[in-house]
N, C-alpha and C. Protein backbone atom coordinates (compact mmCIF):
# COMPACT_ATOMS: atom_id res chain seq x y z
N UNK A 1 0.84 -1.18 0.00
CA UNK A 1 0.00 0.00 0.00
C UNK A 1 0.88 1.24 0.00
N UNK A 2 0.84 2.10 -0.63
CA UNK A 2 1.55 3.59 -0.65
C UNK A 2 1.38 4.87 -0.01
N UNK A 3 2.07 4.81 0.68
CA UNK A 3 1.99 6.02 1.74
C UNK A 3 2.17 7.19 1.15
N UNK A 4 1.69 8.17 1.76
CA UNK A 4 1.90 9.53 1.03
C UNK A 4 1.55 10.56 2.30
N UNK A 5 1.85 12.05 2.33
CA UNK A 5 0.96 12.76 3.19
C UNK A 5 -0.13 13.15 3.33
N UNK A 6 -0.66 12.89 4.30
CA UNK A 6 -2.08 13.04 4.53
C UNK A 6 -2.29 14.66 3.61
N UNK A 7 -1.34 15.68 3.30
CA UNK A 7 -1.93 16.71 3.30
C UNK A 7 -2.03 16.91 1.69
N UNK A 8 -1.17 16.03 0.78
CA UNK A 8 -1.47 16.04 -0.43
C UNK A 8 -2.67 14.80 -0.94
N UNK A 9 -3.42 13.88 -0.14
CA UNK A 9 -4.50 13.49 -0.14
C UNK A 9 -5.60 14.48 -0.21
N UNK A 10 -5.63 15.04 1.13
CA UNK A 10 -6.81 15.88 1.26
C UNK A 10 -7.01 16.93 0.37
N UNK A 11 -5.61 17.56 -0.53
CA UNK A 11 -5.45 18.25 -0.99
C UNK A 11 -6.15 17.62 -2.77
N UNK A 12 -5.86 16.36 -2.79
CA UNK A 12 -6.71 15.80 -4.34
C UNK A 12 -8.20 16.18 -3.73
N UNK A 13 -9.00 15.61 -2.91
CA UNK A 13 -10.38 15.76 -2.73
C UNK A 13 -10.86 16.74 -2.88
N UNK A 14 -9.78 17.97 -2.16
CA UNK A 14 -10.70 19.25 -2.16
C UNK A 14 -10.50 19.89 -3.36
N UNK A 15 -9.53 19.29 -4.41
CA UNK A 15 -9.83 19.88 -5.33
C UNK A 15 -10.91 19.08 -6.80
N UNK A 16 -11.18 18.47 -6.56
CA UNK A 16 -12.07 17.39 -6.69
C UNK A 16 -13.51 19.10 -6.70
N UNK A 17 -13.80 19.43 -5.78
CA UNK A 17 -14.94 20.80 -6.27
C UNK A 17 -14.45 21.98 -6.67
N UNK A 18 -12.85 21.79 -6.11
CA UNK A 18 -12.78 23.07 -7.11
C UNK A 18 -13.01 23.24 -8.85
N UNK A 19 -12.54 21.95 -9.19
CA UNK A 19 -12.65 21.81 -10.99
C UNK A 19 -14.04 21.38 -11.09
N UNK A 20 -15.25 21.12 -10.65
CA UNK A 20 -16.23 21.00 -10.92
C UNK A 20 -16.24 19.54 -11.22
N UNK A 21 -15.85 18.67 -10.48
CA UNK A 21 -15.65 17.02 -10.96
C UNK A 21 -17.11 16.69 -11.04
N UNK A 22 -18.34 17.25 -11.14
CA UNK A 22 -19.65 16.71 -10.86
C UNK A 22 -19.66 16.22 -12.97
N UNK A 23 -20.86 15.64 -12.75
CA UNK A 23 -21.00 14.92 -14.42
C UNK A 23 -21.28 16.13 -15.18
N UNK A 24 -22.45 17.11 -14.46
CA UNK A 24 -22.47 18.37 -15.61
C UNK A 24 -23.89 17.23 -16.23
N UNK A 25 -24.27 19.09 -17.01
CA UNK A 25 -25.61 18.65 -17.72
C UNK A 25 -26.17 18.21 -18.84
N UNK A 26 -24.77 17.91 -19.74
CA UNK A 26 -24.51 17.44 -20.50
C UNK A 26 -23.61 18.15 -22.13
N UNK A 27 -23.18 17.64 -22.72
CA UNK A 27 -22.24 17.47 -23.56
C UNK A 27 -21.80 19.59 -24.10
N UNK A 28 -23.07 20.29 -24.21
CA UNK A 28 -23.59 21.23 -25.20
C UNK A 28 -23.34 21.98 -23.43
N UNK A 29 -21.98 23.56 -23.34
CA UNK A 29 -23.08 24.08 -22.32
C UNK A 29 -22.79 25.69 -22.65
N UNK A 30 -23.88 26.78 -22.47
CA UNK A 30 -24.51 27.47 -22.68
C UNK A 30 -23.25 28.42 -21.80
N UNK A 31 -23.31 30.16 -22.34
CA UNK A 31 -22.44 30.73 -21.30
C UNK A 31 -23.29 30.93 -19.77
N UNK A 32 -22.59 31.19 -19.00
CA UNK A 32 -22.94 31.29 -17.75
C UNK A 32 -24.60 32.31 -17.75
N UNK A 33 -25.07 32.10 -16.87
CA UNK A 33 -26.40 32.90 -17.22
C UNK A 33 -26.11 33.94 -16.05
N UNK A 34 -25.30 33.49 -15.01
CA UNK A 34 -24.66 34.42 -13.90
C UNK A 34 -23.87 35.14 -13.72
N UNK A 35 -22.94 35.37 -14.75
CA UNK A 35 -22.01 35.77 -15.51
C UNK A 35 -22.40 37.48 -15.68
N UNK A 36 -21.35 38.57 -15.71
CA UNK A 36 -22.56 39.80 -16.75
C UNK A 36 -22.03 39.51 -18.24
N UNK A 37 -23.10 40.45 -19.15
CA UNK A 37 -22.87 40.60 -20.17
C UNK A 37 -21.78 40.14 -21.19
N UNK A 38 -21.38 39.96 -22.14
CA UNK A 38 -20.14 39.84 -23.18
C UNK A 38 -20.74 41.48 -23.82
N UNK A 39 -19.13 42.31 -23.80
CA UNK A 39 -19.50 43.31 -24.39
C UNK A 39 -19.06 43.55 -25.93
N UNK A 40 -18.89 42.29 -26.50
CA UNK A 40 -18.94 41.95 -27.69
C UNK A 40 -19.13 40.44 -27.85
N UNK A 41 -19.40 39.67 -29.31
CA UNK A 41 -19.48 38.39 -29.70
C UNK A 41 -19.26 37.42 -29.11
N UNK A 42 -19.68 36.27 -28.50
CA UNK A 42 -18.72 35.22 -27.94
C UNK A 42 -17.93 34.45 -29.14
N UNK A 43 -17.30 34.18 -28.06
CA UNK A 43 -16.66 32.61 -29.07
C UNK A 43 -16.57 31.71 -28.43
N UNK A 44 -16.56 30.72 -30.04
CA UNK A 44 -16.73 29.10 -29.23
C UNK A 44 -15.39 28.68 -28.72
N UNK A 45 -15.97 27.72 -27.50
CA UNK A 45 -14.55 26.84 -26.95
C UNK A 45 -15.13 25.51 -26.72
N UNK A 46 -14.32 24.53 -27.51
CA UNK A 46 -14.12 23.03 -27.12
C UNK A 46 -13.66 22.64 -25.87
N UNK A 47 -13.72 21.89 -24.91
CA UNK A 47 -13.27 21.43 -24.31
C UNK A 47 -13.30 20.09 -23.81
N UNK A 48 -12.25 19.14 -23.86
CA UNK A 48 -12.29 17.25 -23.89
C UNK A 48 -12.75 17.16 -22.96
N UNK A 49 -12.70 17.38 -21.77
CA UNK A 49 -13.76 17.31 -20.24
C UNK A 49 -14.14 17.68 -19.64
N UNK A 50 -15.11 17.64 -18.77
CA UNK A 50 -15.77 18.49 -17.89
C UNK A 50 -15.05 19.11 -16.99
N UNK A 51 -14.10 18.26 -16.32
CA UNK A 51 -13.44 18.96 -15.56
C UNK A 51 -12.83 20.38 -15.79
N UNK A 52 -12.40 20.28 -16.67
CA UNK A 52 -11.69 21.44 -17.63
C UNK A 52 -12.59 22.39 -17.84
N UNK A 53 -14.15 21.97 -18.54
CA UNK A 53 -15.09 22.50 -19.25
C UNK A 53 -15.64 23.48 -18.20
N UNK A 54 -15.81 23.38 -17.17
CA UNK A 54 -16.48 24.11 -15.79
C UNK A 54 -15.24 25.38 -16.01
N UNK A 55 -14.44 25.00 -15.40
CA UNK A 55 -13.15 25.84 -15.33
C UNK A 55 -13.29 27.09 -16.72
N UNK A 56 -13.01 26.82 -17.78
CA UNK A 56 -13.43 27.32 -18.92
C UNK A 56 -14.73 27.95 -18.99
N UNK A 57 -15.87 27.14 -18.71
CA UNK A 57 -16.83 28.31 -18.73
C UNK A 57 -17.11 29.15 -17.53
N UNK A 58 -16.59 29.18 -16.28
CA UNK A 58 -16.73 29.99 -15.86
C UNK A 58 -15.68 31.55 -16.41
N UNK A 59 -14.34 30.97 -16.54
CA UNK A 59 -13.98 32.03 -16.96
C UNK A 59 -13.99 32.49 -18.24
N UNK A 60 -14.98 31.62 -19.30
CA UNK A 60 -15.27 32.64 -20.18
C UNK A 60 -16.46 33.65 -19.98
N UNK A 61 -17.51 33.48 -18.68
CA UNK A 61 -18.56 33.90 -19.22
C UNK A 61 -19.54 33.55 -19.65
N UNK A 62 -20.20 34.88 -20.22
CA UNK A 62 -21.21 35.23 -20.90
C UNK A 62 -20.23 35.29 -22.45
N UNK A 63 -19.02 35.87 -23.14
CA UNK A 63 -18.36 35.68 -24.06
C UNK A 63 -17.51 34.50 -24.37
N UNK A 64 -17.88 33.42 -24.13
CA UNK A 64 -17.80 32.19 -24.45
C UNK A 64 -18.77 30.97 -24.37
N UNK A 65 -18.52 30.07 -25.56
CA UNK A 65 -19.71 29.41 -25.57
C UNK A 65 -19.02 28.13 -25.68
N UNK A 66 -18.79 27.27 -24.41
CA UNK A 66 -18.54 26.07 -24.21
C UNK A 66 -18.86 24.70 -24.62
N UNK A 67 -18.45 24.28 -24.78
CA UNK A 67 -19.03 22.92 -25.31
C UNK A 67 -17.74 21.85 -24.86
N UNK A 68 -18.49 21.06 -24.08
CA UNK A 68 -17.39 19.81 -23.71
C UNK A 68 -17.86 18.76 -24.00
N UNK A 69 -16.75 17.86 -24.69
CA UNK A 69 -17.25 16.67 -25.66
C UNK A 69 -17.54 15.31 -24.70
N UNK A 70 -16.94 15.03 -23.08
CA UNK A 70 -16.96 14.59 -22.74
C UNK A 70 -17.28 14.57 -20.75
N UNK A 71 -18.35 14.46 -20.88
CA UNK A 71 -19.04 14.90 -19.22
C UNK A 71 -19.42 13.83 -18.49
N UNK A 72 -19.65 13.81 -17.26
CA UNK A 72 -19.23 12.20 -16.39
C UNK A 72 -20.17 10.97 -17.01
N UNK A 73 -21.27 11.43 -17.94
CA UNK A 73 -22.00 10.29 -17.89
C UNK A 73 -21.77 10.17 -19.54
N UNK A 74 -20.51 10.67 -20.31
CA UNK A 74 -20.48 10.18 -21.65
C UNK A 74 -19.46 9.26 -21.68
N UNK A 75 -18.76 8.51 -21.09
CA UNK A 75 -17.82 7.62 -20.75
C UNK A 75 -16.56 8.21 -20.48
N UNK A 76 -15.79 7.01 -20.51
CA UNK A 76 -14.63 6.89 -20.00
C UNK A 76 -13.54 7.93 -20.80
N UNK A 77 -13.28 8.91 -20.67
CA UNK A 77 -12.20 9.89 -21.39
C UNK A 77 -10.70 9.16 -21.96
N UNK A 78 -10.77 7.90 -20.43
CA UNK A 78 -9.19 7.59 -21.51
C UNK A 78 -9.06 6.80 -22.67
N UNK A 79 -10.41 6.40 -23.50
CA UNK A 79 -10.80 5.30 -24.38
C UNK A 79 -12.45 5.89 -25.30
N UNK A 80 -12.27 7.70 -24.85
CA UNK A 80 -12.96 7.47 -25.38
C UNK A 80 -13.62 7.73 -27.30
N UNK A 81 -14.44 7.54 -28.44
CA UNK A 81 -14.02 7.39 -29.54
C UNK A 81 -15.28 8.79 -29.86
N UNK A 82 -14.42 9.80 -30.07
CA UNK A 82 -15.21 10.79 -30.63
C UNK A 82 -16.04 11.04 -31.96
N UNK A 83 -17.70 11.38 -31.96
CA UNK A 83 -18.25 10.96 -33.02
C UNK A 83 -17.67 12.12 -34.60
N UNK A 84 -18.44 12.01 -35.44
CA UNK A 84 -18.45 12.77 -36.63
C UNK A 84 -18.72 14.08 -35.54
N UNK A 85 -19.84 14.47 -34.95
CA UNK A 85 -20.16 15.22 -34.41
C UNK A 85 -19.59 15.90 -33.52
N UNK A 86 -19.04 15.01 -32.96
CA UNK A 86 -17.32 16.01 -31.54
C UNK A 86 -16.77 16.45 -32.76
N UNK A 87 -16.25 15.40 -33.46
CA UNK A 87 -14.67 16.23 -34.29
C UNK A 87 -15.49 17.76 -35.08
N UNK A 88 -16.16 18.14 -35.65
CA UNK A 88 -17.00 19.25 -36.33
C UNK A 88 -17.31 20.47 -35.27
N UNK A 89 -17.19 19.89 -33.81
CA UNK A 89 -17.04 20.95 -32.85
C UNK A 89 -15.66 21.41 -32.47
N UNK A 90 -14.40 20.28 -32.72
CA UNK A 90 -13.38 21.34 -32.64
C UNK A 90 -13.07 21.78 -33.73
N UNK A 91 -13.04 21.73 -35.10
CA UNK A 91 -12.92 22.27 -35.70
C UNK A 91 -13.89 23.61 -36.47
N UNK A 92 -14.71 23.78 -35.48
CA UNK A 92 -15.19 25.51 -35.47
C UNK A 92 -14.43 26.15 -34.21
N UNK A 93 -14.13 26.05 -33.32
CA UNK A 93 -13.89 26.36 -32.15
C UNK A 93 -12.86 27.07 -32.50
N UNK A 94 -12.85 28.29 -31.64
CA UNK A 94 -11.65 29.32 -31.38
C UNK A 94 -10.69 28.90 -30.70
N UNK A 95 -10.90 28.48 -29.26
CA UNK A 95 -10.08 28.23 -28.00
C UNK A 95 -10.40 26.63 -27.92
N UNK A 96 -9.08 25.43 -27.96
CA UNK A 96 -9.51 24.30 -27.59
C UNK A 96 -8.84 24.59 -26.07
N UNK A 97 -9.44 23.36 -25.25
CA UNK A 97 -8.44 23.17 -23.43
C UNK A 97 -8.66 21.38 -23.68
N UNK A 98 -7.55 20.57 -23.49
CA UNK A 98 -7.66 19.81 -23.32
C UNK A 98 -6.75 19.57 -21.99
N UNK A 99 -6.70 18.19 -21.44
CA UNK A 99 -5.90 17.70 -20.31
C UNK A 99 -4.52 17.34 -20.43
N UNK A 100 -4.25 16.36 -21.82
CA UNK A 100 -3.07 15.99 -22.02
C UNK A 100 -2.67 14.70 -21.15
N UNK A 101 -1.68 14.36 -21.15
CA UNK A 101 -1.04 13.34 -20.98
C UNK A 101 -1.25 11.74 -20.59
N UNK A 102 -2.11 11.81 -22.27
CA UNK A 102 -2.45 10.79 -22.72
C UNK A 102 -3.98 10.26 -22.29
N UNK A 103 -4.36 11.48 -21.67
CA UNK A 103 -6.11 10.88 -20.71
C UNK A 103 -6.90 11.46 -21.71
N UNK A 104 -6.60 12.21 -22.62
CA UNK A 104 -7.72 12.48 -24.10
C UNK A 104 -6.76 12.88 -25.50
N UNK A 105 -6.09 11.78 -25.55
CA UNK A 105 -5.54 11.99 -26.66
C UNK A 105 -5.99 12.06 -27.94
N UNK A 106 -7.58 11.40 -28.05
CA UNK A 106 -8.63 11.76 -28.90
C UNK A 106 -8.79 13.10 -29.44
N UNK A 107 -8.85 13.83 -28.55
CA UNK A 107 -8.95 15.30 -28.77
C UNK A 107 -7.52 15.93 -29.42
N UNK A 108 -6.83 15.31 -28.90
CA UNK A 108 -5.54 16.29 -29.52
C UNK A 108 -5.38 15.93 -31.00
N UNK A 109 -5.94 14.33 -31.06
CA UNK A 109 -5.55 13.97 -32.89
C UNK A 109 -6.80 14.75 -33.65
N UNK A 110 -8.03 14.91 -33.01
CA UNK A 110 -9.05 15.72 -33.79
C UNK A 110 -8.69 16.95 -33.66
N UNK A 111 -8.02 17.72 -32.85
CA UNK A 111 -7.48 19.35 -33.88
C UNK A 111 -6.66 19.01 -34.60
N UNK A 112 -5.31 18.32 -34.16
CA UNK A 112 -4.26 17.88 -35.50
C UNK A 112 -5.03 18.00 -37.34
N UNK A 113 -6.04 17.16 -37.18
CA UNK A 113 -6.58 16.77 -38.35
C UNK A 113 -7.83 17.70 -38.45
N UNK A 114 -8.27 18.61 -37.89
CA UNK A 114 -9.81 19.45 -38.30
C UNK A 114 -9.14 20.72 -38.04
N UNK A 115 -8.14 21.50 -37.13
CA UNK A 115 -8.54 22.54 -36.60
C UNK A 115 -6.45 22.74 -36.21
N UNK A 116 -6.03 22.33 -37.17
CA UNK A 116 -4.48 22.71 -36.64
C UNK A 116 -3.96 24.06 -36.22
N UNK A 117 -4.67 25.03 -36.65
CA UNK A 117 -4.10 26.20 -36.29
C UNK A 117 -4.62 27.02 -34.77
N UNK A 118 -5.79 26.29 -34.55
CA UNK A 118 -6.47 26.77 -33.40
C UNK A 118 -5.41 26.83 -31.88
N UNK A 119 -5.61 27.71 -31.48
CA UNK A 119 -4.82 27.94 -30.03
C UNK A 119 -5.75 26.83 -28.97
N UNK A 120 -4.32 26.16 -28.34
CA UNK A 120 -4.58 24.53 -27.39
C UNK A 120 -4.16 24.87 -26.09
N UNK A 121 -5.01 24.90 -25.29
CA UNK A 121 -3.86 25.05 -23.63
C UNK A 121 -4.38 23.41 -23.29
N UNK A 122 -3.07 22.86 -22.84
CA UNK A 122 -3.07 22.00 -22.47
C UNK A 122 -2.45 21.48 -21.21
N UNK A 123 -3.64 21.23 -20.11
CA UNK A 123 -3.32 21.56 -18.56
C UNK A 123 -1.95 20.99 -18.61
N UNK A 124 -1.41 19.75 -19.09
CA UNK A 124 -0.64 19.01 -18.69
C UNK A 124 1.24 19.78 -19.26
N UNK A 125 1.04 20.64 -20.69
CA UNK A 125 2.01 21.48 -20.73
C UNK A 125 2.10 22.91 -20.40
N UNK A 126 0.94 23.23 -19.62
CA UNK A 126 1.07 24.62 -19.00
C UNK A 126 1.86 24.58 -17.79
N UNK A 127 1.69 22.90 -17.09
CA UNK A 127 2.21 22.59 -15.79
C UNK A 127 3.39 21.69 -16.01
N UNK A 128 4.13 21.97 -17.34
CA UNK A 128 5.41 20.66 -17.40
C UNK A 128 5.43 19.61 -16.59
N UNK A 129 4.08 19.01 -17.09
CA UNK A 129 4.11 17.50 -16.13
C UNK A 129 4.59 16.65 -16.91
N UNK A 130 5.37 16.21 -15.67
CA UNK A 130 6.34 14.79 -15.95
C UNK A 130 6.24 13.45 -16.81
N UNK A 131 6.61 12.98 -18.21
CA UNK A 131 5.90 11.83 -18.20
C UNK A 131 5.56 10.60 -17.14
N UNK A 132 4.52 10.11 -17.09
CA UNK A 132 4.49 9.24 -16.00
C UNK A 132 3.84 9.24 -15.16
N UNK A 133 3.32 10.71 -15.13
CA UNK A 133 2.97 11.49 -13.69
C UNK A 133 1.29 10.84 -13.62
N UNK A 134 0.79 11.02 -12.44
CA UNK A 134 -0.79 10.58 -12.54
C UNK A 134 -1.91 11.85 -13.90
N UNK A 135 -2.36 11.15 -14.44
CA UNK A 135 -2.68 12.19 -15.20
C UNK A 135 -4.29 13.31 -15.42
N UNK A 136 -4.81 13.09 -14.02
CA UNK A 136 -5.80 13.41 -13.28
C UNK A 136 -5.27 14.93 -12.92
N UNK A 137 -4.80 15.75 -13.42
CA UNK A 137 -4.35 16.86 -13.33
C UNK A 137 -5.24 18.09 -12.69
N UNK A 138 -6.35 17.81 -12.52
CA UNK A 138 -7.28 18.81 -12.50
C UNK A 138 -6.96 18.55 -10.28
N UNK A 139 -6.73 17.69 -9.94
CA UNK A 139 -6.97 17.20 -8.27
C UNK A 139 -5.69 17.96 -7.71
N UNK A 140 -5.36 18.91 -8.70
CA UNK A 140 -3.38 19.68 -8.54
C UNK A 140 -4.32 20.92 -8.25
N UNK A 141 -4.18 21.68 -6.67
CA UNK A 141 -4.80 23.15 -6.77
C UNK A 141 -4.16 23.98 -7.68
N UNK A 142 -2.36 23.82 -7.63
CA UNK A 142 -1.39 24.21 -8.53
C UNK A 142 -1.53 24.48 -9.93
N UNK A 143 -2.18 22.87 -10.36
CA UNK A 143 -1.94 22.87 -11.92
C UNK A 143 -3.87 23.84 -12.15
N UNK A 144 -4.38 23.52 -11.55
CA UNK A 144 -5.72 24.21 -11.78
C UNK A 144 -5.80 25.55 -12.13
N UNK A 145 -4.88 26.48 -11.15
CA UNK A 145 -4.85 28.15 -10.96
C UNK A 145 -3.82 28.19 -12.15
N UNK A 146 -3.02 27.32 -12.44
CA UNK A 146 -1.88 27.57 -13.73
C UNK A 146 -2.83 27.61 -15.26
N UNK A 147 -3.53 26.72 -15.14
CA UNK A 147 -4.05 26.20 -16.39
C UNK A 147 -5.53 27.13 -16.70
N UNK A 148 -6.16 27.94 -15.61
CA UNK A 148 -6.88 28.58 -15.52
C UNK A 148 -6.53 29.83 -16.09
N UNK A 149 -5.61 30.41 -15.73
CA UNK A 149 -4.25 31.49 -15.78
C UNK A 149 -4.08 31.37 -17.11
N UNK A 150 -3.61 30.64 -17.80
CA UNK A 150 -3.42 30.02 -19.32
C UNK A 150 -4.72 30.41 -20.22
N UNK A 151 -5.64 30.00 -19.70
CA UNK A 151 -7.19 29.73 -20.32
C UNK A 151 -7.66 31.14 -20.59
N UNK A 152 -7.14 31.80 -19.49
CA UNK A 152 -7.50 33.77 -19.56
C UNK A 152 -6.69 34.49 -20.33
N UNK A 153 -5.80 34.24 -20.84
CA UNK A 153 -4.38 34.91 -21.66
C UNK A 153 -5.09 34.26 -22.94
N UNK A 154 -5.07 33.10 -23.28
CA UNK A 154 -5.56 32.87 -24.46
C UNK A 154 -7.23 33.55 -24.87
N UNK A 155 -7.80 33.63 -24.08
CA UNK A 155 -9.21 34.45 -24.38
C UNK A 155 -9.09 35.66 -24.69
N UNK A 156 -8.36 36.42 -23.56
CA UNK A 156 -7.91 37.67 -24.09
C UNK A 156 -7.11 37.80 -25.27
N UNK A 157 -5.93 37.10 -25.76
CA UNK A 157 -5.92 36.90 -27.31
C UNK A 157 -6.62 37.29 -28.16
N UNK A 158 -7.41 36.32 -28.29
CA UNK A 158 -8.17 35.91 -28.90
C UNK A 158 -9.78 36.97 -29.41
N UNK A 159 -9.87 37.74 -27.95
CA UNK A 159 -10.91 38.59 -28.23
C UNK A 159 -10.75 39.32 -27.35
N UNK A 160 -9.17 40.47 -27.87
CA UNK A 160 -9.23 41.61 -27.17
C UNK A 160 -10.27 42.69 -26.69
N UNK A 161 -11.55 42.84 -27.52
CA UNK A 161 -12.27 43.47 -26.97
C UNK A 161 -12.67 43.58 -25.97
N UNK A 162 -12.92 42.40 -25.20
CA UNK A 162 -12.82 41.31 -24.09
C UNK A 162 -12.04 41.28 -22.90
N UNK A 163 -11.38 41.77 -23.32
CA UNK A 163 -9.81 41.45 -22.21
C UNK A 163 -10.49 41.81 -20.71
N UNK A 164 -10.60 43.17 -20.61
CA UNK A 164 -11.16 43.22 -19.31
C UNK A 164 -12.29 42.60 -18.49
N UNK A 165 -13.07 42.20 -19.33
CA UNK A 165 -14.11 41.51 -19.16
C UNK A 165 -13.67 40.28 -18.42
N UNK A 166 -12.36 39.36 -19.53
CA UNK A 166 -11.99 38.29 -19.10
C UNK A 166 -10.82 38.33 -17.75
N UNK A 167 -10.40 39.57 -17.19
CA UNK A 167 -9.64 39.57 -16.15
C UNK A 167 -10.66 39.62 -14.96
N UNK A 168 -11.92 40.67 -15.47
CA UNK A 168 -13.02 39.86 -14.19
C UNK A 168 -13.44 38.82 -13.73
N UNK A 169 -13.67 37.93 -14.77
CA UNK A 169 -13.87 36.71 -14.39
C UNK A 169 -13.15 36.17 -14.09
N UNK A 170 -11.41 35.77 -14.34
CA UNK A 170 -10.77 35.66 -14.02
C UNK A 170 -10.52 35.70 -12.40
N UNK A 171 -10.49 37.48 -12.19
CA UNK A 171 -10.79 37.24 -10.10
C UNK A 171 -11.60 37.11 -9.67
N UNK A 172 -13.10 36.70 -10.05
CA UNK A 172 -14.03 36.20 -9.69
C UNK A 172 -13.88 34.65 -9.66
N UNK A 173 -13.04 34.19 -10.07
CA UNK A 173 -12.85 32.71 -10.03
C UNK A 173 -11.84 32.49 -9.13
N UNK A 174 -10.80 33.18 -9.05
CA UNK A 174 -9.58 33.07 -7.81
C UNK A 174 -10.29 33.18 -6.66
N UNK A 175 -11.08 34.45 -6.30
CA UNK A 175 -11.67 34.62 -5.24
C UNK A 175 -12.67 33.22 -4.66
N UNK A 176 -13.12 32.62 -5.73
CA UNK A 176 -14.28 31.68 -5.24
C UNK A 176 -13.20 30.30 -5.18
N UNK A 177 -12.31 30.07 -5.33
CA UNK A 177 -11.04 29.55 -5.10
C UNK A 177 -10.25 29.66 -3.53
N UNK A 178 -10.62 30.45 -2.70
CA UNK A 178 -10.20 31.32 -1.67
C UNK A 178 -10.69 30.27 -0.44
N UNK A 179 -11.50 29.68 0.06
CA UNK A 179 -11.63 28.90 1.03
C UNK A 179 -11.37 27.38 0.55
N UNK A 180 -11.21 27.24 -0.75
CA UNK A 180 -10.34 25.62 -0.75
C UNK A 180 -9.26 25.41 -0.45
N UNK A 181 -8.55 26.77 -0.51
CA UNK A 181 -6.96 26.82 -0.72
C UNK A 181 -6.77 27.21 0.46
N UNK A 182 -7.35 28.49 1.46
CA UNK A 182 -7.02 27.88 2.61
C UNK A 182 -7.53 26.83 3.44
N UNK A 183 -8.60 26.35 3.47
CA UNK A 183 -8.65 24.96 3.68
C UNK A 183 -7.26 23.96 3.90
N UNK A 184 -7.01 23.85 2.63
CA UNK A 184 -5.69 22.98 2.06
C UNK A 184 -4.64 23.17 3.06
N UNK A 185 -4.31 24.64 3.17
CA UNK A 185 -3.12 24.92 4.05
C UNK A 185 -3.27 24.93 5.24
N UNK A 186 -4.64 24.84 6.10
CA UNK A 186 -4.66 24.39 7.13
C UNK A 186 -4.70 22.93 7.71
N UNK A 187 -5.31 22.56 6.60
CA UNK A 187 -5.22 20.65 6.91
C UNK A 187 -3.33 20.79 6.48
N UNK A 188 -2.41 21.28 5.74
CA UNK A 188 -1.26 20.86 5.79
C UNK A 188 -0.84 21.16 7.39
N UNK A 189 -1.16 22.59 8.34
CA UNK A 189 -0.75 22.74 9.43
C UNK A 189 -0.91 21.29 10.65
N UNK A 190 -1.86 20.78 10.26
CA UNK A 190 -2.62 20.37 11.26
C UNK A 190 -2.59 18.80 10.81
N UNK A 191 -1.93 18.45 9.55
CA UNK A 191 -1.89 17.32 9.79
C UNK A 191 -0.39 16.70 8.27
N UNK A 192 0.53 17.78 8.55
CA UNK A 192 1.45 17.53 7.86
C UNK A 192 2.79 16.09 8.41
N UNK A 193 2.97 15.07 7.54
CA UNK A 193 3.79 14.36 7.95
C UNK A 193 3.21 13.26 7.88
N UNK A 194 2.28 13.23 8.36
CA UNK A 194 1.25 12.08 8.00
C UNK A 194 1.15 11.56 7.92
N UNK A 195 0.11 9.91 7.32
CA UNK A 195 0.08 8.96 6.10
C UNK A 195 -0.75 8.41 6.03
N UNK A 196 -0.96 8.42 4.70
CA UNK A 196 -2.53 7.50 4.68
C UNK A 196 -2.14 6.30 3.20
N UNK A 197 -3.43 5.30 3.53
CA UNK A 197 -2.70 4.75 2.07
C UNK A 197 -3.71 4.74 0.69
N UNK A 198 -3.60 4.43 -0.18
CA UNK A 198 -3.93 4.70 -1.49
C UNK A 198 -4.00 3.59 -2.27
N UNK A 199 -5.06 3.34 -3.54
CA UNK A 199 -5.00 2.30 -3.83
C UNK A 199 -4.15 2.91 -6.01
N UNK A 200 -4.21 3.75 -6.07
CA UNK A 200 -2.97 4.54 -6.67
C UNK A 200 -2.24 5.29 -6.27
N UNK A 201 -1.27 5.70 -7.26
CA UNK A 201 -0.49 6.87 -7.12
C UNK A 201 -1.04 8.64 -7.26
C-alpha cells in the first residue's frame, strides 16, 4: 500500500470541487447565465472534459460558448471514440483546453486533423508534467490556478475586446477559489507528515 501525506491526499479531494468534478448537464453548455454581459461576440470553446469545461466556462462567461465533448456520464475519457459530431465541434472552435497526458488523446488527434491552427492550452504542458505522472491533473490546486491562468491569456488573445471583461472573471474565479486553498493549508498545518494509504499513485 503507498503512503503519502495526509496533506497532499486531502489536498486531491478538495480539489475534486474546485474543478467541478460533478457529471455536468450534458455534452452542449450554454455561457454562464450568472455571468454579466459579453460586451462583444462570444466565441466558441471546445473542451475534452468536464473537468476542464467548468473551469473554462466559468472564466469565459457570458463571451464564451462552451461545449465539452466529454461529461461524467459520456464515458470513459481515456478510451474514449469521438463521433463525426465532436470532431465538427473542434474544428469551429476558437479556444480548444484539453488535459493531455495521454487521458484524451482523442482530442488532440481531432485538432491535428480538423482545426491545426487553433490555439490549445493543455493543462498538462502549462504545468510541465512529468511523463508518467498521474494524469488526473485537475486534483493539482497548482496545476488548476496555472491552467486557468493560461485559459485567460488565451481568451484575451483571442478577443481583445474582451480582455477586461476576461480579467473579471478571471478574479471572480480566484476569489471563489479562496476557502479551498485555505482549507488545504490548514489541513497541511494540522496534519502535515502524516500517512494514509492509497490504492494509486
Amino acid at each position: 500500500m503507498l503512503k503519502k501525506t495526509v496533506a497532499v491526499g486531502i489536498a486531491s479531494l478538495v480539489t475534486i470541487a474546485i474543478a467541478g468534478c460533478s457529471s455536468g448537464s450534458g455534452n452542449d453548455a450554454s455561457p454562464s447565465s450568472s455571468a454579466p454581459a459579453c460586451p462583444t461576440q462570444a466565441i466558441d470553446v471546445t473542451v475534452s472534459v468536464n473537468q476542464w469545461g467548468n473551469i473554462a466556462q466559468q472564466l469565459g462567461g457570458q463571451c464564451a460558448t462552451v461545449t465539452t465533448i466529454v461529461s461524467g456520464s459520456s464515458g470513459d475519457p481515456h478510451d474514449y471514440e469521438p463521433t463525426t459530431g465532436d470532431i465538427a465541434k473542434f474544428s469551429n472552435a476558437k479556444l480548444v483546453v484539453v488535459n493531455g497526458m495521454g487521458y484524451d488523446d482523442w482530442a488532440s488527434k481531432a485538432v491535428a486533423s480538423e482545426n491545426s491552427s487553433v490555439p490549445v492550452v493543455s493543462a498538462a504542458t502549462v504545468n510541465h508534467v512529468a511523463s508518467g505522472s498521474n494524469p488526473h491533473l485537475w486534483y493539482n490546486p497548482t496545476y488548476v490556478v496555472a491552467t486557468a491562468e493560461a485559459v485567460t491569456e488565451q481568451l484575451k488573445q483571442i478577443l481583445p475586446a474582451a480582455a477586461s471583461y476576461f480579467d473579471q472573471q478571471a478574479a471572480t474565479f480566484t476569489a471563489a477559489l479562496g476557502p479551498y486553498l485555505n482549507k488545504i493549508d490548514a489541513i497541511k498545518k494540522q496534519a502535515g507528515g502524516k500517512t494514509y494509504g492509497a490504492t494509486e499513485s
